[in-house]
Protein backbone atom coordinates (compact mmCIF):
# COMPACT_ATOMS: atom_id res chain seq x y z
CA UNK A 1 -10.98 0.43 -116.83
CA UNK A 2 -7.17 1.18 -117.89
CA UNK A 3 -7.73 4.53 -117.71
CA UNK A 4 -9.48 4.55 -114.36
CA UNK A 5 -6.49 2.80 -113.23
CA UNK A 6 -3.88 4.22 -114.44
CA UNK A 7 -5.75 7.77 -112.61
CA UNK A 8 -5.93 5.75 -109.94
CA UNK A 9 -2.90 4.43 -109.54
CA UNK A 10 -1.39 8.20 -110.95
CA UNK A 11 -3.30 9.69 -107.65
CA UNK A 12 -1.95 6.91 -104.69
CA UNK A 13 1.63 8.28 -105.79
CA UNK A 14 0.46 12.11 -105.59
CA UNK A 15 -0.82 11.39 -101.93
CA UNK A 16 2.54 9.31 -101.09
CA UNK A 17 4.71 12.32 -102.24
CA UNK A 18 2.52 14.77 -100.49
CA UNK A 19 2.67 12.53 -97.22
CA UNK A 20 6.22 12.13 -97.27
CA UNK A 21 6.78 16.07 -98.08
CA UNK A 22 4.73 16.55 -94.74
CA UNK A 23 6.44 14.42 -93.02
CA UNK A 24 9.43 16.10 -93.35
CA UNK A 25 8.15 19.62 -92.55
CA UNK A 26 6.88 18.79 -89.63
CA UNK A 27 10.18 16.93 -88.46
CA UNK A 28 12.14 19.97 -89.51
CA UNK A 29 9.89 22.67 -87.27
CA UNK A 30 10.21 20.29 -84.13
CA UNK A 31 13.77 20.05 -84.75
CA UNK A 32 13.59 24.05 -85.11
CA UNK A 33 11.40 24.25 -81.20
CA UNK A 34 13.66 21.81 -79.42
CA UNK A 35 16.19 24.12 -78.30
CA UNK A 36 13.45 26.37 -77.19
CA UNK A 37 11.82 23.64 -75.64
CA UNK A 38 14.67 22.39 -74.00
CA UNK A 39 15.04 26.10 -72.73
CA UNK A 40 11.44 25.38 -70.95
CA UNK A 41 11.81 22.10 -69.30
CA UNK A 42 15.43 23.67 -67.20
CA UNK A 43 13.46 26.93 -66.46
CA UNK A 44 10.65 25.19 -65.35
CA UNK A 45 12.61 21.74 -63.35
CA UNK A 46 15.23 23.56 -61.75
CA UNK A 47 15.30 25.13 -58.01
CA UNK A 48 15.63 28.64 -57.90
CA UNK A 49 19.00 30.05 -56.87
CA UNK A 50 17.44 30.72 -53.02
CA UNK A 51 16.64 27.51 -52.95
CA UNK A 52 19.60 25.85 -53.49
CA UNK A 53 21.32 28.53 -51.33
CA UNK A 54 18.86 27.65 -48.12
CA UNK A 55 19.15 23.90 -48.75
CA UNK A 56 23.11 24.47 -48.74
CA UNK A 57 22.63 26.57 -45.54
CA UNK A 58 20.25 24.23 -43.61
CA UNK A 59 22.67 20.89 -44.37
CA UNK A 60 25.68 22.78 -42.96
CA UNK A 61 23.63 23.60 -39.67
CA UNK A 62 22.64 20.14 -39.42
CA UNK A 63 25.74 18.38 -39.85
CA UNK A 64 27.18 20.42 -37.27
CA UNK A 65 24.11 20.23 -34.62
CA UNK A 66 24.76 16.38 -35.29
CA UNK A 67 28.71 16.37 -34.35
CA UNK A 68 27.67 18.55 -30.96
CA UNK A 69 25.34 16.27 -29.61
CA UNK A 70 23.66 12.81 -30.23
CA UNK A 71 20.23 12.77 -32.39
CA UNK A 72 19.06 9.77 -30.55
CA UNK A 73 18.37 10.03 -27.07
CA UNK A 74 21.77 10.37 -24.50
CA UNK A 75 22.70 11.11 -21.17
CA UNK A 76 25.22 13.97 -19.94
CA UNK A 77 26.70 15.50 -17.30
CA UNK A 78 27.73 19.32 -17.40
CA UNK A 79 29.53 21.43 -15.00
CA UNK A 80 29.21 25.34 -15.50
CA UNK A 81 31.85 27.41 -13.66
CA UNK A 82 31.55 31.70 -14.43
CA UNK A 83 33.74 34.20 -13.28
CA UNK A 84 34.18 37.64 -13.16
CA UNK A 85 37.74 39.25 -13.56
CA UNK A 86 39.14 35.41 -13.40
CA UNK A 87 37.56 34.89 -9.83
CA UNK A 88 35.15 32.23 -9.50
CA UNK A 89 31.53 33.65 -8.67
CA UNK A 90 29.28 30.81 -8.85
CA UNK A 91 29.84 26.95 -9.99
CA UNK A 92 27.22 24.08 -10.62
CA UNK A 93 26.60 20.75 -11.79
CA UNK A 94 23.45 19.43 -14.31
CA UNK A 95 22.06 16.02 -15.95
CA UNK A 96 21.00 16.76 -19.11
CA UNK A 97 18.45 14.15 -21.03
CA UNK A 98 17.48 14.73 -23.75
CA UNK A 99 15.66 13.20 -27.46
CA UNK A 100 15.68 15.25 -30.40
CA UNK A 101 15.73 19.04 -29.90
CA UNK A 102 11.97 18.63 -28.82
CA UNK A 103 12.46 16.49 -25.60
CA UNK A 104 14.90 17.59 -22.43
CA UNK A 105 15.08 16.75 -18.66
CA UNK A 106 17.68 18.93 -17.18
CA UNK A 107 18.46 18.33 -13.08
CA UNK A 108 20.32 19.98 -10.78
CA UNK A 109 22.83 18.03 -8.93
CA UNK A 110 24.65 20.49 -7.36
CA UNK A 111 24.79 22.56 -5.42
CA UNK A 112 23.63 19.82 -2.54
CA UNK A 113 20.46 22.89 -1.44
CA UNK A 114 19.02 22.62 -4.91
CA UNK A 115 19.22 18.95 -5.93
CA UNK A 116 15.42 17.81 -6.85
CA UNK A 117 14.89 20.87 -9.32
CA UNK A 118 14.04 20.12 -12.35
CA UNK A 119 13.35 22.06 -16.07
CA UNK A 120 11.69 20.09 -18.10
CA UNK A 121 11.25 20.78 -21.86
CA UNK A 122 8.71 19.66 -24.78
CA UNK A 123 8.71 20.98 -27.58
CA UNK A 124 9.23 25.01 -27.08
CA UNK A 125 7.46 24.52 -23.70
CA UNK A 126 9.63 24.77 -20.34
CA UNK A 127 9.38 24.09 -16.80
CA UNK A 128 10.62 23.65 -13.40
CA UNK A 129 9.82 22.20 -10.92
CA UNK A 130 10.83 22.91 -7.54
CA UNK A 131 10.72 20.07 -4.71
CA UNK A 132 9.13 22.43 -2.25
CA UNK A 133 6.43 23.91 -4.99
CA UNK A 134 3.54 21.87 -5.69
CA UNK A 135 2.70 23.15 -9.42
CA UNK A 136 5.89 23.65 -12.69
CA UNK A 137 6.14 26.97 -12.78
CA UNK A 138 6.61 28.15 -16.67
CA UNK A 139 9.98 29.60 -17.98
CA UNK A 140 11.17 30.80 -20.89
CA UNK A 141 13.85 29.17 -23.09
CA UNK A 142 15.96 32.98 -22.92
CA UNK A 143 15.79 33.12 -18.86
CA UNK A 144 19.14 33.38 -17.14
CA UNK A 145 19.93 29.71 -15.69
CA UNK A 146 23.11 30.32 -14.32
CA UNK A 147 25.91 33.03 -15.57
CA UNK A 148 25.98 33.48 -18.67
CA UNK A 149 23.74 30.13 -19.70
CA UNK A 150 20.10 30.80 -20.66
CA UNK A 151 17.86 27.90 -20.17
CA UNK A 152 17.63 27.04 -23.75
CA UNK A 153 21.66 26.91 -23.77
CA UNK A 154 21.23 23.21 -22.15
CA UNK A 155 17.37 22.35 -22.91
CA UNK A 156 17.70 23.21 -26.49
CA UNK A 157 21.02 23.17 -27.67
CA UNK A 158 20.39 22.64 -31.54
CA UNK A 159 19.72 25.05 -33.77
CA UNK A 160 18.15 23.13 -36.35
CA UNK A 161 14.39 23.65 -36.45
CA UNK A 162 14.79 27.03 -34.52
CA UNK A 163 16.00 29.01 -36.83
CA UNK A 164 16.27 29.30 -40.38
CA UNK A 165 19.92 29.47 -41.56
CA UNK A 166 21.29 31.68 -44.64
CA UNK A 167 25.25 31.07 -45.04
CA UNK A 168 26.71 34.97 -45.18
CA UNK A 169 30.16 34.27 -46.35
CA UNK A 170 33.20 32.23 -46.10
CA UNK A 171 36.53 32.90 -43.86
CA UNK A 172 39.90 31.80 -43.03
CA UNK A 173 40.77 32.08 -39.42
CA UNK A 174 44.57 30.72 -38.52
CA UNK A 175 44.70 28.79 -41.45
CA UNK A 176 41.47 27.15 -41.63
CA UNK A 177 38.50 27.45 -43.60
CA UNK A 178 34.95 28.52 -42.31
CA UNK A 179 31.48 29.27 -43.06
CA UNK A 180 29.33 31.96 -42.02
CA UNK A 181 25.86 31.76 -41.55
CA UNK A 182 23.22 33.97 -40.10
CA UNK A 183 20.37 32.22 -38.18
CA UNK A 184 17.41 34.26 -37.87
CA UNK A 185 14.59 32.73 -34.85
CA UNK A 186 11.80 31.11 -36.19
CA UNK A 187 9.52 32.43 -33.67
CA UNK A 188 10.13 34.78 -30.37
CA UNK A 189 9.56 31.55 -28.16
CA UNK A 190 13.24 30.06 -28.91
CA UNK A 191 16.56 31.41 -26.64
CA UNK A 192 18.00 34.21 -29.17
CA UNK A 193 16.61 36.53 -31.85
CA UNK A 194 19.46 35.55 -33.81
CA UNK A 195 22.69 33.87 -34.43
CA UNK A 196 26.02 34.22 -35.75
CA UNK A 197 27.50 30.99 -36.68
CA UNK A 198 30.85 30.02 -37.74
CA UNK A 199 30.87 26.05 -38.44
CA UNK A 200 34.60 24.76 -39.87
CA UNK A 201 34.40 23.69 -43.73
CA UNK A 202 35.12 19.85 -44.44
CA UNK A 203 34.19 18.78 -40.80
CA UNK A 204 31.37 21.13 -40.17
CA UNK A 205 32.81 21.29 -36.46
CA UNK A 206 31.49 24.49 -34.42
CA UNK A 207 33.36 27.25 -33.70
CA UNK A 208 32.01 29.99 -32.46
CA UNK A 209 28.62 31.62 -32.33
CA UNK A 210 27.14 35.06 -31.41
CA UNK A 211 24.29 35.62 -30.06
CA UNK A 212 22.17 38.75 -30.80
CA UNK A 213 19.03 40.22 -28.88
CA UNK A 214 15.54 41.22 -30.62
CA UNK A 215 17.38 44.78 -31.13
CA UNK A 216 20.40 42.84 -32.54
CA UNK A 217 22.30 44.12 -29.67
CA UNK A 218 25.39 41.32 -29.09
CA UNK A 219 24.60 39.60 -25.96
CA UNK A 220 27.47 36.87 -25.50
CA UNK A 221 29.89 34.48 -27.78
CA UNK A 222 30.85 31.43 -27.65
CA UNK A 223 33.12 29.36 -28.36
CA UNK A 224 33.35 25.37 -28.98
CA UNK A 225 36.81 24.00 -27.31
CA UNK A 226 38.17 20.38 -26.42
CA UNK A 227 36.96 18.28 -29.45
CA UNK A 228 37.09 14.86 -27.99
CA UNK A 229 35.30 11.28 -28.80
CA UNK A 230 31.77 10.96 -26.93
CA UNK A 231 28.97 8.72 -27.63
CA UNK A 232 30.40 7.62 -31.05
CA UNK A 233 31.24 10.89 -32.36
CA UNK A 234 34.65 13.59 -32.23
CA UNK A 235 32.44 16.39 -30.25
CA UNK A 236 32.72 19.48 -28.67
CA UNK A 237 33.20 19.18 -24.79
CA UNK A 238 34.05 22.89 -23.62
CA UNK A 239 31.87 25.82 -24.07
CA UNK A 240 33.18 29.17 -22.99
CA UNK A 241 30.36 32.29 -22.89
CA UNK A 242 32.08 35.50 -22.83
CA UNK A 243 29.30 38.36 -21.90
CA UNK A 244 29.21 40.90 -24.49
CA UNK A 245 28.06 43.42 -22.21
CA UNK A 246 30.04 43.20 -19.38
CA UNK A 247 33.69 42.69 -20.04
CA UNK A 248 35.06 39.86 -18.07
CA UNK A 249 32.66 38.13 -17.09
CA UNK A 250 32.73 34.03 -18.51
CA UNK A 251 30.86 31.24 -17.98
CA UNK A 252 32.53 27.49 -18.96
CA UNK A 253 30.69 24.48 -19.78
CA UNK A 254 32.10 20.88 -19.57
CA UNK A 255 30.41 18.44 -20.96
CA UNK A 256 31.21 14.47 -19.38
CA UNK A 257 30.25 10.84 -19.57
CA UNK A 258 27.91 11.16 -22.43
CA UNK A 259 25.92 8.05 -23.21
CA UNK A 260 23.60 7.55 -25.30
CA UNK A 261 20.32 5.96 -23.66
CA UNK A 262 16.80 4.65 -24.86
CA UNK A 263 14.49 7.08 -23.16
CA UNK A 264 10.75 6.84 -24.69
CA UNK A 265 8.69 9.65 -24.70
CA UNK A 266 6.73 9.09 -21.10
CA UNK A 267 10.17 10.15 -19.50
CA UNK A 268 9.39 13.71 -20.99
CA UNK A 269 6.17 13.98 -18.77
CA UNK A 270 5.24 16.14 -15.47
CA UNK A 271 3.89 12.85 -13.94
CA UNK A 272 7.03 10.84 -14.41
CA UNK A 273 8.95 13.52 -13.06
CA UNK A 274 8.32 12.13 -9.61
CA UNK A 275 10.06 9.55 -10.20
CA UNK A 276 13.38 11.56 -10.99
């Protein structure tokens, strides 16, 4: 029985030594894969480059579509006056409403013969209506509303959503610091093809924007003047819209008495309308 134990006991430390030898092969080959591994898990977790570069691009547009106008629903007045050659050729008044960038009421208020029209916007869907017309009559967001304002200029005025943004460069202009980004149109149903954007670094305020046909011909540019406190927020109240195409020619928009207003969604129909 000794000897049966001794073997025995001779064996159990055999298998202990082989165990622990084992042991530490195996922890020295994972230590050896870890920096592979580790290699893995960032190639496979992080965003790609384009990614980051399109998230960086779309939070730029954003926080300056949120300093030009209210994302809750507001009230606003806005007088266009264009010229041509610095003589006044047409002038007119509009209330805007609007919720979101998907929900717009603009009226006419002046002149006094066209008060009672009415675009109405949902979504990219647009209409007026016309007090002497029984039916809307469909529009498109690029029409000609007055000078050098298309439709979508005042029922859609952020760009967020319509276009998807890709920041071009940076540049300094008088001392301060911009970005550059190129907006390129969702779909053909929104104002412009595309969009040149210049949005201030630090404050993300406007500046100035170009805006380019489906042929990338330059239509107009604008520019975002008279930064002064409405509804809560340091905004932009002056547009000027220099045509592109024919020198001289300007269109100014003044924005006024901004507000912002609970307006539910049944204020954005053709039936409540009548009402207006």
């Amino acid at each position: 029985m000794a000897g049966w134990e001794t073997l025995v006991s001779r064996l159990r430390s055999f298998e202990r030594m082989m165990s622990a030898l084992a042991a530490r092969a195996l922890a020295a080959t994972a230590f050896a894969c870890m920096p592979a591994l580790a290699g893995t898990t960032v190639a496979f977790g992080a965003a790609s480059p384009s990614t980051d570069a399109e998230a960086v691009a779309r939070s730029i547009v954003e926080k300056a579509d949120a300093i030009r106008f209210p994302q809750e629903g507001f009230e606003v007045d806005v007088a266009i006056t264009t010229t041509r050659d610095g003589a006044l050729t047409e002038s007119r008044k509009y209330r805007v409403l609007s919720k979101g960038n998907d929900k717009t009421i603009v009226m006419v208020t002046e002149p006094a013969s066209e008060r009672g029209q009415i675009l109405l916007m949902r979504e990219r869907d647009l209409w007026v209506f016309l007090p002497n017309v029984s039916q809307p009559v469909r529009l498109s967001l690029s029409q000609r509303l007055t000078g050098q304002v298309a439709n979508g200029d005042l029922a859609r005025a952020n760009f967020t959503g319509d276009y998807t943004p890709r920041l071009l460069r940076e540049e300094t202009i008088e001392g301060k610091d911009y970005y550059v980004l190129e907006l390129n149109a969702v779909d053909r149903a929104v104002t412009y093809h595309k969009v040149i954007y210049w949005v201030q670094k630090g404050n993300f305020f406007p500046y100035q924007a170009e805006f380019y046909s489906v042929s990338d011909r330059l239509l107009k540019t604008c520019r975002y003047e008279a930064f002064q406190t409405m509804a809560g927020r340091v905004r932009p109240t002056r547009l000027v819209m220099r045509d592109a195409l024919r020198e001289g020619e300007v269109s100014v928009l003044e924005y006024t008495h901004m507000k912002l207003r609970e307006l539910p969604d049944k204020v954005f129909t053709k039936d409540y309308l009548k009402r207006l």
